[in-house]
N, C-alpha and C. Protein backbone atom coordinates (compact mmCIF):
# COMPACT_ATOMS: atom_id res chain seq x y z
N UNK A 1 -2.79 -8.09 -25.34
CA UNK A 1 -3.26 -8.93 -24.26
C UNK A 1 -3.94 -8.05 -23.21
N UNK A 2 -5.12 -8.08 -22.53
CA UNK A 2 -5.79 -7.53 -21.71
C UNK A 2 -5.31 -7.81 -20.51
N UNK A 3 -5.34 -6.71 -19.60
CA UNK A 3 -4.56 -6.39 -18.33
C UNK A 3 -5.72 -7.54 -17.48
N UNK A 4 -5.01 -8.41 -16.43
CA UNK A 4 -5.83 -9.18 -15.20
C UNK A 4 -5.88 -8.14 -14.75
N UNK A 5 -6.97 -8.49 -13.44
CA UNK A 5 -7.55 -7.48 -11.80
C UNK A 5 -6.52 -7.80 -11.53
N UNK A 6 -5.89 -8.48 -11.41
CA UNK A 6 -4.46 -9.00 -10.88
C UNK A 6 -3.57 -8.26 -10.99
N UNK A 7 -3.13 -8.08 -12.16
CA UNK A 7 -2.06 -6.80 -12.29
C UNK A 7 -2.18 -5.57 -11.95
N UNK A 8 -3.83 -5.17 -12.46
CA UNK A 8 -4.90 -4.03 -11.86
C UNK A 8 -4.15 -4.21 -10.07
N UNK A 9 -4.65 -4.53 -9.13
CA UNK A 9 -4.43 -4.98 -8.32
C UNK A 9 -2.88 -4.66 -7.32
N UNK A 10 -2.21 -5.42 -8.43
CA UNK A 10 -0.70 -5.52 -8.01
C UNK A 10 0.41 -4.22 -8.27
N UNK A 11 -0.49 -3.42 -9.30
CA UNK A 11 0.24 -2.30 -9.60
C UNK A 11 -0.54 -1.28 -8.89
N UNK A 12 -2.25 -1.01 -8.17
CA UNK A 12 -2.17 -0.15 -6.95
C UNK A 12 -1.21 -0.03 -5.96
N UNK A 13 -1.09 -1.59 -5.20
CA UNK A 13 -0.87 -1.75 -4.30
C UNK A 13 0.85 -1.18 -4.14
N UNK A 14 1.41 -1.08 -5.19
CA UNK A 14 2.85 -1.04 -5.39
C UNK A 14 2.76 0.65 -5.41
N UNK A 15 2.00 1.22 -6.24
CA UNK A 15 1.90 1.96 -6.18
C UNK A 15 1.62 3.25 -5.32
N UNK A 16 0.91 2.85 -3.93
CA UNK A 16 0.69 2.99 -2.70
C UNK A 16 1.89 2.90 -2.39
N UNK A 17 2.24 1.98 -2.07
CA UNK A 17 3.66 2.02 -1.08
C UNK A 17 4.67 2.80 -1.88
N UNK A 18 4.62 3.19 -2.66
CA UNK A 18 5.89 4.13 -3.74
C UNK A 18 5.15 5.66 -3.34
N UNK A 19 3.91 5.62 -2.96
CA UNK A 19 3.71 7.30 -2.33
C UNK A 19 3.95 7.59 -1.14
N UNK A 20 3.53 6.48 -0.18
CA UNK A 20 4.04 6.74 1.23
C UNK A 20 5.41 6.33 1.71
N UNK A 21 6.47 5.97 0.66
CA UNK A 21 7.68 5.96 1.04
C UNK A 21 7.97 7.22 0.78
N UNK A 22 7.61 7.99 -0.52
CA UNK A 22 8.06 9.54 -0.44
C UNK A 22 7.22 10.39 0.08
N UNK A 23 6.78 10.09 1.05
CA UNK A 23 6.01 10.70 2.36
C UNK A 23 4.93 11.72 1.65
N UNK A 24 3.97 11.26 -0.04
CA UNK A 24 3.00 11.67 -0.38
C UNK A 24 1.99 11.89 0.46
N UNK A 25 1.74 11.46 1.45
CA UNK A 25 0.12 11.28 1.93
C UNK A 25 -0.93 11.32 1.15
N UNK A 26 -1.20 10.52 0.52
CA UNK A 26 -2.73 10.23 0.03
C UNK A 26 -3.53 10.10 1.18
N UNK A 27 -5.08 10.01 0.58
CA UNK A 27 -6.03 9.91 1.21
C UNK A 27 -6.92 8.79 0.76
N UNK A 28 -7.78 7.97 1.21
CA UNK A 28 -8.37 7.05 1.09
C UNK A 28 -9.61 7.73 -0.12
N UNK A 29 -10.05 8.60 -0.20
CA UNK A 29 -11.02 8.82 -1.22
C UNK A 29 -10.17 9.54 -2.34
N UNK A 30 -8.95 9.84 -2.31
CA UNK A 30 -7.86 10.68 -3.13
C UNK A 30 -7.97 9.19 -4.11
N UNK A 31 -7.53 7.96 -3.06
CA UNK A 31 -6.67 6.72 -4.23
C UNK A 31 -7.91 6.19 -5.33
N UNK A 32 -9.10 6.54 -4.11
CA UNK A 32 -10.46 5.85 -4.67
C UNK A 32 -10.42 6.40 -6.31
N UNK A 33 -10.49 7.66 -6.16
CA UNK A 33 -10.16 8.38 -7.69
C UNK A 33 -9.07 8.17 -8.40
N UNK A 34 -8.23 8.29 -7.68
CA UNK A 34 -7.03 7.68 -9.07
C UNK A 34 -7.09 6.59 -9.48
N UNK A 35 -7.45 5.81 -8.78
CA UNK A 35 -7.15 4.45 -9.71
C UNK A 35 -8.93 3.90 -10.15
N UNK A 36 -9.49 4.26 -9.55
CA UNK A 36 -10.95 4.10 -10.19
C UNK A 36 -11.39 2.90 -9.73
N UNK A 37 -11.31 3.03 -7.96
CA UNK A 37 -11.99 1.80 -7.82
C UNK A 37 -12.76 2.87 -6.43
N UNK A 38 -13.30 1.67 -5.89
CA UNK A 38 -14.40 2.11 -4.21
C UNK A 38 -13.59 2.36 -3.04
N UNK A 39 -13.96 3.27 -2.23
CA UNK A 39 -13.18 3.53 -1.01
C UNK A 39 -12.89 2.09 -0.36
N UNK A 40 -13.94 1.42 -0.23
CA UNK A 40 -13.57 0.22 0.33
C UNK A 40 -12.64 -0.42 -0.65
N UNK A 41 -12.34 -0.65 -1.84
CA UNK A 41 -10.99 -1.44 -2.57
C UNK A 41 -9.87 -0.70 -1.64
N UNK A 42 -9.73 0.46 -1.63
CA UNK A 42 -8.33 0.75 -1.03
C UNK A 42 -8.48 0.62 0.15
N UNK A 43 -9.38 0.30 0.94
CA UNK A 43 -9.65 0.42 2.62
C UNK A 43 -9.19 -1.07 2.67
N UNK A 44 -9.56 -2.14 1.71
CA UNK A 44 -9.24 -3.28 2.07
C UNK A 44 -7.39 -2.95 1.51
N UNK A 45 -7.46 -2.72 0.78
CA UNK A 45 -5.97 -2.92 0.42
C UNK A 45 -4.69 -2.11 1.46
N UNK A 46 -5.07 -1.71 2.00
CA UNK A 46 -4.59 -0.68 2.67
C UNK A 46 -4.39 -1.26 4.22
N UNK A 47 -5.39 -1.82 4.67
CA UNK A 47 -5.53 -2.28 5.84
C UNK A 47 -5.60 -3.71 6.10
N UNK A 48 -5.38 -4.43 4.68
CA UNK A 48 -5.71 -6.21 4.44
C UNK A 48 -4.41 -6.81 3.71
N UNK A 49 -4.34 -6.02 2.91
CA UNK A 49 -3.53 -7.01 1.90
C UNK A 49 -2.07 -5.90 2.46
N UNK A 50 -2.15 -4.92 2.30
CA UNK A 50 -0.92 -4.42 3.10
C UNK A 50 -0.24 -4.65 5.03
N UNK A 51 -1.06 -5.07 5.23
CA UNK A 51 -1.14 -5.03 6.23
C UNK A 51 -0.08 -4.79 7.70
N UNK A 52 1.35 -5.61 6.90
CA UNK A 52 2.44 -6.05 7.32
C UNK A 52 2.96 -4.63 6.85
N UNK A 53 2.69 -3.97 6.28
CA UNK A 53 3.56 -2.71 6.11
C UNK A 53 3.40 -1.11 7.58
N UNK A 54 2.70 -1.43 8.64
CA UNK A 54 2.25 -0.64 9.39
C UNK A 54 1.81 0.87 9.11
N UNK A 55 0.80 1.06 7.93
CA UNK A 55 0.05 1.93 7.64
C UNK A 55 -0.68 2.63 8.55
N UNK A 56 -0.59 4.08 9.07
CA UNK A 56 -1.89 4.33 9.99
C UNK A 56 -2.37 5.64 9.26
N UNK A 57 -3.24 6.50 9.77
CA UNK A 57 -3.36 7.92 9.43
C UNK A 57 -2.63 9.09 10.13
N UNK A 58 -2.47 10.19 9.74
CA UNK A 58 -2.06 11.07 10.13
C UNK A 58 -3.25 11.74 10.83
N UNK A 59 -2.82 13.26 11.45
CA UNK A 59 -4.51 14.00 12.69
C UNK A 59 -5.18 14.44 11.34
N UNK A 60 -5.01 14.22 10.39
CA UNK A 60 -5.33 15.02 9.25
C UNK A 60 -6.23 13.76 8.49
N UNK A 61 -6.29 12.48 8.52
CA UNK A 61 -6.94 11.82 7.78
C UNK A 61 -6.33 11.10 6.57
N UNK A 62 -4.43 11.26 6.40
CA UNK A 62 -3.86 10.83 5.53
C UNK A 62 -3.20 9.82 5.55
N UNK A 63 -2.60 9.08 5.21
CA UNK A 63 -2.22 7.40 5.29
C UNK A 63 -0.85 8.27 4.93
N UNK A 64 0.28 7.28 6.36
CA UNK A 64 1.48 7.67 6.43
C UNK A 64 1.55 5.94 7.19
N UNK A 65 3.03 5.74 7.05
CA UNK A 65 3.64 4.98 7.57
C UNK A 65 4.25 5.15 9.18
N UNK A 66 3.98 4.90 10.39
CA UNK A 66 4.21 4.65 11.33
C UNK A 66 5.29 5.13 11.61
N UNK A 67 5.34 5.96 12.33
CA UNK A 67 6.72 6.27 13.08
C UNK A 67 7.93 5.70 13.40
N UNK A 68 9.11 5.49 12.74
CA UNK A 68 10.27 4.49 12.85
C UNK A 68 10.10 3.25 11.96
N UNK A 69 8.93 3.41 11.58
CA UNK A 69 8.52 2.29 10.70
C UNK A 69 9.86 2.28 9.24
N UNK A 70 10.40 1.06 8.94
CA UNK A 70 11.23 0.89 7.66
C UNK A 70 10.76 0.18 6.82
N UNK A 71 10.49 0.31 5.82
CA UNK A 71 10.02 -0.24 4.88
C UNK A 71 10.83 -1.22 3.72
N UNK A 72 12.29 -1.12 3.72
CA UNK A 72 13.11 -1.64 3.80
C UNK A 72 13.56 -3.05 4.48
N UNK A 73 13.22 -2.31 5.83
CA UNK A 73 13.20 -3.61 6.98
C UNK A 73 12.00 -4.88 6.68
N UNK A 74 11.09 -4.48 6.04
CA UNK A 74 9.99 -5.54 5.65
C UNK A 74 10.45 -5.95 4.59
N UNK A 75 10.84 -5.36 3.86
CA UNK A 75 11.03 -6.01 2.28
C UNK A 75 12.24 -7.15 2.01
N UNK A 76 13.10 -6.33 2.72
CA UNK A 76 14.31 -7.90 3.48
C UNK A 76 13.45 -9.02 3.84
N UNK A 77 13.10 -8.61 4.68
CA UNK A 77 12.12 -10.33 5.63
C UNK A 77 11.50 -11.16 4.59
N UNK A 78 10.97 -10.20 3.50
CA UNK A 78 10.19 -11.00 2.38
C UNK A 78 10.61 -12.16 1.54
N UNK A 79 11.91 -11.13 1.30
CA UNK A 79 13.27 -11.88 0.33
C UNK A 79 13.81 -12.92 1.18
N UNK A 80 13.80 -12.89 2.43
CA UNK A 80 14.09 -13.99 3.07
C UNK A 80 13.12 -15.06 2.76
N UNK A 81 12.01 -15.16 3.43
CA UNK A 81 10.97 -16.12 3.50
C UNK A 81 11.30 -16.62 1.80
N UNK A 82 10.91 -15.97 1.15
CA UNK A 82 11.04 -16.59 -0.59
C UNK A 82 12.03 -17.43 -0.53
N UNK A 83 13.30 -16.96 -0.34
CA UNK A 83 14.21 -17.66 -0.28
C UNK A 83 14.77 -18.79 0.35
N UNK A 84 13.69 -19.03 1.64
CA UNK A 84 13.36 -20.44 2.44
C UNK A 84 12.29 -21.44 1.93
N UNK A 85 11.81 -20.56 0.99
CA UNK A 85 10.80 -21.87 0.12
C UNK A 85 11.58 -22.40 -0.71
């Protein structure tokens, strides 16, 4: 069965947040290459569809998670909301 953009998609985005929880720092033209899409796919994904995760850069140009930021703490809230539908 051929992979959707969807899964394409759903397994960057997961994938992102599994580097900047172990405080990888990628870079916006780093992800462009790994996963083989346009700076802008990860610029949107990063800054659109993640959004709720408080992504910023480091003085260096690297995508880190916000200072005090928990990532944990979002992923609860999620499981909540689901669980009110």
């Amino acid at each position: 069965m051929a992979q959707k953009s969807y899964d394409k998609a759903l397994f960057r985005l997961i994938s992102i947040l599994s580097m900047l929880t172990k405080d990888e720092r990628p870079t916006i033209p780093s992800l462009a290459e790994e996963f083989n899409v346009s700076q802008r796919t990860i610029q949107t994904d990063v800054y659109k569809r993640l959004s709720g995760f408080d992504i910023t850069k480091d003085r260096v140009g690297r995508l880190v998670f916000r200072d005090g930021f928990d990532i944990f703490g979002v992923v609860g809230k999620l499981g909540k909301k689901v669980r009110e539908c």
